[in-house]
N, C-alpha and C. Protein backbone atom coordinates (compact mmCIF):
# COMPACT_ATOMS: atom_id res chain seq x y z
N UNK A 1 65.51 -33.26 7.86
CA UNK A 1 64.69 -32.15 8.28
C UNK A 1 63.26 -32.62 8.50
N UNK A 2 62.45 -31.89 9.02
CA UNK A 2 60.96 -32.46 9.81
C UNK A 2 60.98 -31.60 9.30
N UNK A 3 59.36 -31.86 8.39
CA UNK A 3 58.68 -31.38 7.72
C UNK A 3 57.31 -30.08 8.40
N UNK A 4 57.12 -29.34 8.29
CA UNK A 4 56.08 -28.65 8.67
C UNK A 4 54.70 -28.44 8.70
N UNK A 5 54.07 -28.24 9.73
CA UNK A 5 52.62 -28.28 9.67
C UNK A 5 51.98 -27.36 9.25
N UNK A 6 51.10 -27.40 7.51
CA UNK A 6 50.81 -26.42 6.91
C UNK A 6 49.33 -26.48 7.03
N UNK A 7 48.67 -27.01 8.25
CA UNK A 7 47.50 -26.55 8.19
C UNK A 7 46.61 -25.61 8.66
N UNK A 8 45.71 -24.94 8.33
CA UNK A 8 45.43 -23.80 8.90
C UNK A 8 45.86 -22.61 8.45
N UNK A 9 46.88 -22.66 7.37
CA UNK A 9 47.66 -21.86 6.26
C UNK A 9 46.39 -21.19 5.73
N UNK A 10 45.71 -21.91 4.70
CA UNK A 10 44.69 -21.45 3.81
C UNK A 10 43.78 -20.61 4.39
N UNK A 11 43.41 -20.86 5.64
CA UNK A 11 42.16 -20.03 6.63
C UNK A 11 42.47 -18.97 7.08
N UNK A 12 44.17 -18.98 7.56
CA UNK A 12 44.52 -17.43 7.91
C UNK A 12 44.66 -16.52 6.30
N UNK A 13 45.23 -17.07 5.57
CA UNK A 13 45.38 -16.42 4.26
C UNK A 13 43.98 -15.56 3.45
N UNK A 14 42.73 -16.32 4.12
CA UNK A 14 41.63 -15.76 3.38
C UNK A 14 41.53 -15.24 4.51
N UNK A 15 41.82 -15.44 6.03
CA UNK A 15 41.03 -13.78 7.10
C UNK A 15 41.43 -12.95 5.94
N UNK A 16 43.04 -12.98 6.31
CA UNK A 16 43.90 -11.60 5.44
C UNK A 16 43.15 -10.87 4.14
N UNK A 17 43.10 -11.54 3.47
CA UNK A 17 42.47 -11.50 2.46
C UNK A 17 41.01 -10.92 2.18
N UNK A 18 39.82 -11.48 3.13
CA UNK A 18 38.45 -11.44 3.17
C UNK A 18 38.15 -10.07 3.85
N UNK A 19 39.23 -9.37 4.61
CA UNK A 19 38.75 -8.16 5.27
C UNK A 19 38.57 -6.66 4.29
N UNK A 20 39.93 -6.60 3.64
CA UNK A 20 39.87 -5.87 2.47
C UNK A 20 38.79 -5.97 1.43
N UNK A 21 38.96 -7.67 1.27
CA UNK A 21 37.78 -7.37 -0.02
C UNK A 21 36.76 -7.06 0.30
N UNK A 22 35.83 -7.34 1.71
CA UNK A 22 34.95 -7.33 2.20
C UNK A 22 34.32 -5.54 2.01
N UNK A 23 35.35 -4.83 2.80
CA UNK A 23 35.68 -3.55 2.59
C UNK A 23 35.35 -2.80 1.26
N UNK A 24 36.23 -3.35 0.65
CA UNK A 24 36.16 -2.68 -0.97
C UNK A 24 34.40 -2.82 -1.37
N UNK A 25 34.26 -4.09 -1.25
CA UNK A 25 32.85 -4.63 -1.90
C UNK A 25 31.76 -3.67 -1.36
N UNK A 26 31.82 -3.57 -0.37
CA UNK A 26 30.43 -2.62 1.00
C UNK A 26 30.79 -1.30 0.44
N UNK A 27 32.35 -0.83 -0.09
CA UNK A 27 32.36 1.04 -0.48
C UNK A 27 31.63 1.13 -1.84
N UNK A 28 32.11 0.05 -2.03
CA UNK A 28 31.10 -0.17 -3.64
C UNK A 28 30.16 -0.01 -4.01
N UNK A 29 28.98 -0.86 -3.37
CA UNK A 29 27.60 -0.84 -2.84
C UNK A 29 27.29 0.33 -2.26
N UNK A 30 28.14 1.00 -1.50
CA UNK A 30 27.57 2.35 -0.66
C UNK A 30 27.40 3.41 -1.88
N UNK A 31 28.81 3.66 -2.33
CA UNK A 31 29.30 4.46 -3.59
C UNK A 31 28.04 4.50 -4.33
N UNK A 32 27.45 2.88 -5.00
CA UNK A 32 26.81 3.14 -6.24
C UNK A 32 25.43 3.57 -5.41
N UNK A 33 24.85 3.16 -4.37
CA UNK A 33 23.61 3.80 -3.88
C UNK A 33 23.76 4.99 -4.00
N UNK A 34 24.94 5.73 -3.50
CA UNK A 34 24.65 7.61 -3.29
C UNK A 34 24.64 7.61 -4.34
N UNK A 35 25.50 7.23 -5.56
CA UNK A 35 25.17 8.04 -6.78
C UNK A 35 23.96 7.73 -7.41
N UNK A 36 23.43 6.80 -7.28
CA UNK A 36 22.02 6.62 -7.87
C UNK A 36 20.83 7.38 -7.36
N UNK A 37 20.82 7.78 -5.75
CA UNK A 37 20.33 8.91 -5.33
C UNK A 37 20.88 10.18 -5.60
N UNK A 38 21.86 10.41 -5.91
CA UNK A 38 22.07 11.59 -6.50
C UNK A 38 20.99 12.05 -7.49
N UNK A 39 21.08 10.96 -8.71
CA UNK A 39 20.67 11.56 -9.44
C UNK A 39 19.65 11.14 -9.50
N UNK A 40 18.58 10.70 -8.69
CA UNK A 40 17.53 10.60 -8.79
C UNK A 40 17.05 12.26 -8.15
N UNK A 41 17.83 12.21 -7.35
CA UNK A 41 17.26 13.76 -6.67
C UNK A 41 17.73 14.89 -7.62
N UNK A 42 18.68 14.97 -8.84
CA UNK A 42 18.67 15.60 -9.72
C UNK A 42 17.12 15.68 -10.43
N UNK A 43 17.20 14.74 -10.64
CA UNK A 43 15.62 14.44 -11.60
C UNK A 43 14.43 14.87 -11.04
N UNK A 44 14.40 14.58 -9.93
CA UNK A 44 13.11 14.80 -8.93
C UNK A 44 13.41 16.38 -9.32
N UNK A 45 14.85 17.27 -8.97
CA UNK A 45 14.63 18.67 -8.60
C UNK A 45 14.04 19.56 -10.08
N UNK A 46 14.55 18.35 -10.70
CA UNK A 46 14.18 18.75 -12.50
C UNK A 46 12.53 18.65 -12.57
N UNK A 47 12.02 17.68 -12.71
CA UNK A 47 11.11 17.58 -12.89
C UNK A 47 10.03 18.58 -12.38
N UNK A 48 10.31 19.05 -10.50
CA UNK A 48 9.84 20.57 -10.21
C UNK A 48 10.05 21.47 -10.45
N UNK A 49 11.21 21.26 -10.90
CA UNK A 49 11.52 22.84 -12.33
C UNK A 49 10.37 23.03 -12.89
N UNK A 50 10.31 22.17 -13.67
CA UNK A 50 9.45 21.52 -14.88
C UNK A 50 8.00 21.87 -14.68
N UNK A 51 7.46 21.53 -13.63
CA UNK A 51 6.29 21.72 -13.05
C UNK A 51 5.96 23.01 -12.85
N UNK A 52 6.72 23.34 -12.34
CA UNK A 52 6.45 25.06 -11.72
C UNK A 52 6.88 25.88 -12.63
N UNK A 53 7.61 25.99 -13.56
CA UNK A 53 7.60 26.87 -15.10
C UNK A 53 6.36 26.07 -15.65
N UNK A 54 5.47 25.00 -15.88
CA UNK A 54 4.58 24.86 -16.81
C UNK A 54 3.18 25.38 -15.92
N UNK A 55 2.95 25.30 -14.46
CA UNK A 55 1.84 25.40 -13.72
C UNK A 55 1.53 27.08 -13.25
N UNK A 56 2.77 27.19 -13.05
CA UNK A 56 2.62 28.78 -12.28
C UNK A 56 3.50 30.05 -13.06
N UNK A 57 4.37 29.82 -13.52
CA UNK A 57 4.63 30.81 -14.44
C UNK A 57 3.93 31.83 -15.63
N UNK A 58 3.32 32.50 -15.48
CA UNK A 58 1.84 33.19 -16.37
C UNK A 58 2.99 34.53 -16.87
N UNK A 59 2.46 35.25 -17.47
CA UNK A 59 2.57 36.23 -18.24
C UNK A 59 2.71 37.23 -16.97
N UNK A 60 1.75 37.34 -16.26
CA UNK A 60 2.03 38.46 -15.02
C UNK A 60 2.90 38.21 -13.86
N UNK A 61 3.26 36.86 -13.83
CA UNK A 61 4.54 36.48 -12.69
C UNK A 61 5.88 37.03 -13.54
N UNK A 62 6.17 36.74 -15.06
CA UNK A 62 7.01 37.55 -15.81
C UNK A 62 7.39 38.71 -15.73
N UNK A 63 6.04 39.26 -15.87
CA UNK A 63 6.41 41.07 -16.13
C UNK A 63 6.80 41.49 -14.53
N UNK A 64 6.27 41.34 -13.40
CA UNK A 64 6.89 42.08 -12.14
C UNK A 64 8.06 41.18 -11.92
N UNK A 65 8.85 39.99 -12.40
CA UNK A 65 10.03 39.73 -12.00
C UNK A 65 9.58 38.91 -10.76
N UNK A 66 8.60 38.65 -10.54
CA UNK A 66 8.88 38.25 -8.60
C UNK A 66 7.82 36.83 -9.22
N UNK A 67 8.20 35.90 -8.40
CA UNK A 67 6.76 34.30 -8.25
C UNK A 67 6.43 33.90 -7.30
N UNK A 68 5.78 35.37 -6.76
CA UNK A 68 5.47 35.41 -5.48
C UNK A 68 4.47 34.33 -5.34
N UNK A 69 3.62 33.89 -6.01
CA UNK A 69 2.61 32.37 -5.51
C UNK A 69 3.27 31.29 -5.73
N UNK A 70 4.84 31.26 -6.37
CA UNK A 70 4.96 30.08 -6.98
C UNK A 70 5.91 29.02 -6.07
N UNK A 71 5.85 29.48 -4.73
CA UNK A 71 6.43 28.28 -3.74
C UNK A 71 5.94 27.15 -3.20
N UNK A 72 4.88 26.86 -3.41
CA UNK A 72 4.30 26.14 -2.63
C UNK A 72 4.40 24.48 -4.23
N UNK A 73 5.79 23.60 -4.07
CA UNK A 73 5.89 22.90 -5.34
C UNK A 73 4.75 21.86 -5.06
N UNK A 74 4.77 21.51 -4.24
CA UNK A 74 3.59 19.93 -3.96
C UNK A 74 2.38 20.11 -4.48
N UNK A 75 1.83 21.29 -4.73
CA UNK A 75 0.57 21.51 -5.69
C UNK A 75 0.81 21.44 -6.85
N UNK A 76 1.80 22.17 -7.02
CA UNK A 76 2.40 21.51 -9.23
C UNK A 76 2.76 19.79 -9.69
N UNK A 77 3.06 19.44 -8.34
CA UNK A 77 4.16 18.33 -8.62
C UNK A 77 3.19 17.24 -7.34
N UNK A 78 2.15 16.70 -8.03
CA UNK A 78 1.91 15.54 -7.44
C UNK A 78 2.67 14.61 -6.76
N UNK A 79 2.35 13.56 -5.58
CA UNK A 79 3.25 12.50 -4.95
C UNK A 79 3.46 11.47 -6.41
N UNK A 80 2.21 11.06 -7.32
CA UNK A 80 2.35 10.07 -8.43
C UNK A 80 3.40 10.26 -9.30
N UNK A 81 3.55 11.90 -9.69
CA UNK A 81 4.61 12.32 -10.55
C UNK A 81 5.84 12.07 -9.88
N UNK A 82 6.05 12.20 -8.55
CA UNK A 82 7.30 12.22 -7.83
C UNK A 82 8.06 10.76 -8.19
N UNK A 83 6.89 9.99 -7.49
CA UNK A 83 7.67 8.55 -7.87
C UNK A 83 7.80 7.99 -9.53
N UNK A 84 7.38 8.89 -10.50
CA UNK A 84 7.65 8.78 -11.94
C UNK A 84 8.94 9.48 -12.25
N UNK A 85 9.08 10.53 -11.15
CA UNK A 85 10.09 10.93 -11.55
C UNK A 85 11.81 10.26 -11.38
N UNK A 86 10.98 9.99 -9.92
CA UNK A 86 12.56 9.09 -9.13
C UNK A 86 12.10 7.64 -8.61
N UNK A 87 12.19 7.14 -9.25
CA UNK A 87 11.20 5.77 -8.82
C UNK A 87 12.30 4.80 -7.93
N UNK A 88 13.70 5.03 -8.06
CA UNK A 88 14.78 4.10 -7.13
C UNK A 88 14.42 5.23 -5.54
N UNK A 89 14.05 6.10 -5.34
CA UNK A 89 13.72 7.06 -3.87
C UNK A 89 12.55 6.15 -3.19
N UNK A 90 11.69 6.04 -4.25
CA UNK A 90 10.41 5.69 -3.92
C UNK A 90 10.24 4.18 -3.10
N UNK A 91 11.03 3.53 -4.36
CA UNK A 91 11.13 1.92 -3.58
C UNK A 91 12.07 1.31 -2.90
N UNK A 92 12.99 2.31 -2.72
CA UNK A 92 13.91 2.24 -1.71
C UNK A 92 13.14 2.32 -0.40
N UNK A 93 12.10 2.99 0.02
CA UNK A 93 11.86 3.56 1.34
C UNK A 93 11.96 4.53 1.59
N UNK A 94 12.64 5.36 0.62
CA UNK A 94 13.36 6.65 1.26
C UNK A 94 11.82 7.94 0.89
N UNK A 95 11.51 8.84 1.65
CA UNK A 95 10.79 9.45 1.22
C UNK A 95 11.65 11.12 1.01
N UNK A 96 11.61 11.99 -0.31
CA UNK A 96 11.96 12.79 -0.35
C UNK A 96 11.79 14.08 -0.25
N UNK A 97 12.04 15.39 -0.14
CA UNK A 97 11.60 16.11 0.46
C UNK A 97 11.33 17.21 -0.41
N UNK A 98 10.51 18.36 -1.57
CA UNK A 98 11.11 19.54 -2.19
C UNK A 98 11.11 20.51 -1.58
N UNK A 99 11.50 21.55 -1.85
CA UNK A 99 11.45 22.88 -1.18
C UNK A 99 11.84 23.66 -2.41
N UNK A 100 11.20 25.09 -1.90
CA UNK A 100 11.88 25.93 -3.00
C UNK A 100 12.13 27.08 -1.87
N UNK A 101 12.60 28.10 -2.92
CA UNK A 101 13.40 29.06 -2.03
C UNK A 101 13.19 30.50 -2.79
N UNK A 102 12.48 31.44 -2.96
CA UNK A 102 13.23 32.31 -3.81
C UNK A 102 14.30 33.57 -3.27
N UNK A 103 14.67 33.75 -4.41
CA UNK A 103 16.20 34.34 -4.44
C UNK A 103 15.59 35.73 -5.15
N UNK A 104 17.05 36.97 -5.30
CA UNK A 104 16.72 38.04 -6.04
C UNK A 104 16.58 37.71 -7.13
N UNK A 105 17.23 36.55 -7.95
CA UNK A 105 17.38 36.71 -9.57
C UNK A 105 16.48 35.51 -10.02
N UNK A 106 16.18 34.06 -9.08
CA UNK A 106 15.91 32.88 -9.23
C UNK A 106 14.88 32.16 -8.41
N UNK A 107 14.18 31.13 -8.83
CA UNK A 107 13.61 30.42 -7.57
C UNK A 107 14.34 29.58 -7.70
N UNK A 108 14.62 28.85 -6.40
CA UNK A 108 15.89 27.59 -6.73
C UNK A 108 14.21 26.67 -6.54
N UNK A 109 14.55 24.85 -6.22
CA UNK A 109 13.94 23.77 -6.49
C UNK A 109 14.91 23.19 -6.01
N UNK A 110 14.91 22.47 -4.26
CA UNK A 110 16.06 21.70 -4.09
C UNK A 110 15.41 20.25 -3.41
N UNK A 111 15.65 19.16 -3.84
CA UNK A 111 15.25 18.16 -3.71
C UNK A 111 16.15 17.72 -2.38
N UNK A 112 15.73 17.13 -1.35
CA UNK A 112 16.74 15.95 -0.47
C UNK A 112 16.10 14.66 0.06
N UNK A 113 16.77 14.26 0.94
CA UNK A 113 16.99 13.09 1.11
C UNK A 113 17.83 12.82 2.45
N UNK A 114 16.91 12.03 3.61
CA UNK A 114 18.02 11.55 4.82
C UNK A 114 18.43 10.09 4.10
N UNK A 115 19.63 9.85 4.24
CA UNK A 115 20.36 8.63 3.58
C UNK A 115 21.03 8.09 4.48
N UNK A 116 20.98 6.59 4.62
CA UNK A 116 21.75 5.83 5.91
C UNK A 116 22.88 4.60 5.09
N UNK A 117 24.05 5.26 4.95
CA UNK A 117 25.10 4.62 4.40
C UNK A 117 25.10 3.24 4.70
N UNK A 118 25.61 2.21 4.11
CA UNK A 118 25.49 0.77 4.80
C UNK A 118 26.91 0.35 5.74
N UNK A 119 28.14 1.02 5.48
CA UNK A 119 29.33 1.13 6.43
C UNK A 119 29.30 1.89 7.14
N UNK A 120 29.51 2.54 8.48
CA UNK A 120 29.71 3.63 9.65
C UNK A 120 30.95 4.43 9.28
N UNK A 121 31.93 3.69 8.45
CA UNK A 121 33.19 4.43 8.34
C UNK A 121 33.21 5.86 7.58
N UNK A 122 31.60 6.03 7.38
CA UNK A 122 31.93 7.00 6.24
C UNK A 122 31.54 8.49 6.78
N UNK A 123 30.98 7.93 8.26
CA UNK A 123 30.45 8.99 9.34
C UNK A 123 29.13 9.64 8.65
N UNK A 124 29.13 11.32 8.93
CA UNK A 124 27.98 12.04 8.29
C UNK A 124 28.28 12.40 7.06
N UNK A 125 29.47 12.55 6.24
CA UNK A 125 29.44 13.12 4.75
C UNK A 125 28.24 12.45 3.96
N UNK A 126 27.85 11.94 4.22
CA UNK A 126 27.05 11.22 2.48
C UNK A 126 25.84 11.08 3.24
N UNK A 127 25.37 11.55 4.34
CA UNK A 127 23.48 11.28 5.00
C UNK A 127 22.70 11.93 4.48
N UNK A 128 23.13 13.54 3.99
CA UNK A 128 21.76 14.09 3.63
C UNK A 128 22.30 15.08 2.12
N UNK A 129 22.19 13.84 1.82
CA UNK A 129 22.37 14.97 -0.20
C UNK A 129 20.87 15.57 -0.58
N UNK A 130 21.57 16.44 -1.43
CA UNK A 130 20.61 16.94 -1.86
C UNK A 130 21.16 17.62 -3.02
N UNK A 131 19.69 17.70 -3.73
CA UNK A 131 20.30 19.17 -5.44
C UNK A 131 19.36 19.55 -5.74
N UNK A 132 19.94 21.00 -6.52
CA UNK A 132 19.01 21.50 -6.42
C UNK A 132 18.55 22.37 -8.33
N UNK A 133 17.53 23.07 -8.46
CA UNK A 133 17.66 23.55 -9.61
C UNK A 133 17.40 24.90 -9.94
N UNK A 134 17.63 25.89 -10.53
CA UNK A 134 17.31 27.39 -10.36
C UNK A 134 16.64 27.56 -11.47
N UNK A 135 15.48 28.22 -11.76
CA UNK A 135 14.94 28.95 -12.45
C UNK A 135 14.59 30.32 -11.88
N UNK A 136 15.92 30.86 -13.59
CA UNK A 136 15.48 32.41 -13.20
C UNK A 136 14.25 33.14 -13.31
N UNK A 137 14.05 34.30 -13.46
CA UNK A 137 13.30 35.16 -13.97
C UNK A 137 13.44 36.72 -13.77
């Protein structure tokens, strides 16, 4: 019997091989970025909680139920505090956004974020997270 030519074996075996892992490795990296912005934008939305119950909440925003002055967060919540708060947003590049909203029962505090996944496969689900936080009254 004539023996066979096994070269070039090893090189196709790692394409096979290198595409998957390649794959896995980049969802990985994507994965742990969103969640680390997640919760940085948890924190950020916390921290304007935080701000706006210690800055604007008085005794007379209490008694009528309403905080009617208390939307405007970027006056409670300095840019310095921001990046103390979420400091992986900050030196990432990413700049973040607050807003508040009020509601009948609550002011919400919702933090976001435009986010540019590092794979295309993942389309628009994961570009623009955001969270948010409610304080009632």
């Amino acid at each position: 019997m004539r023996k066979l030519d096994q070269r070039g074996a090893a090189a196709l075996e790692f394409c096979i091989v290198a595409v998957p892992l390649f794959i896995l490795m980049f969802a990985i990296f994507d994965f742990g970025r969103y969640a680390i912005t997640m919760q940085s934008l948890r924190t950020l939305a916390n921290a304007g909680a935080r701000a706006t119950m210690i800055k604007c909440y008085t005794p007379a925003v209490t008694a009528s139920n309403s905080p009617s002055g208390c939307t405007d967060i970027n006056t409670y919540l300095p840019d310095a505090q921001k990046q103390d708060a979420a400091p992986f947003l900050y030196s990432a590049g990413l700049t973040p956004a607050l807003g508040t909203t009020s509601g009948a029962s609550a002011l919400t505090i919702t933090a976001s974020v435009s986010f540019t996944m590092i794979m295309p496969i993942w389309g628009a689900t994961f570009t623009d997270p955001s969270a948010s936080t409610q304080i009632p009254f």
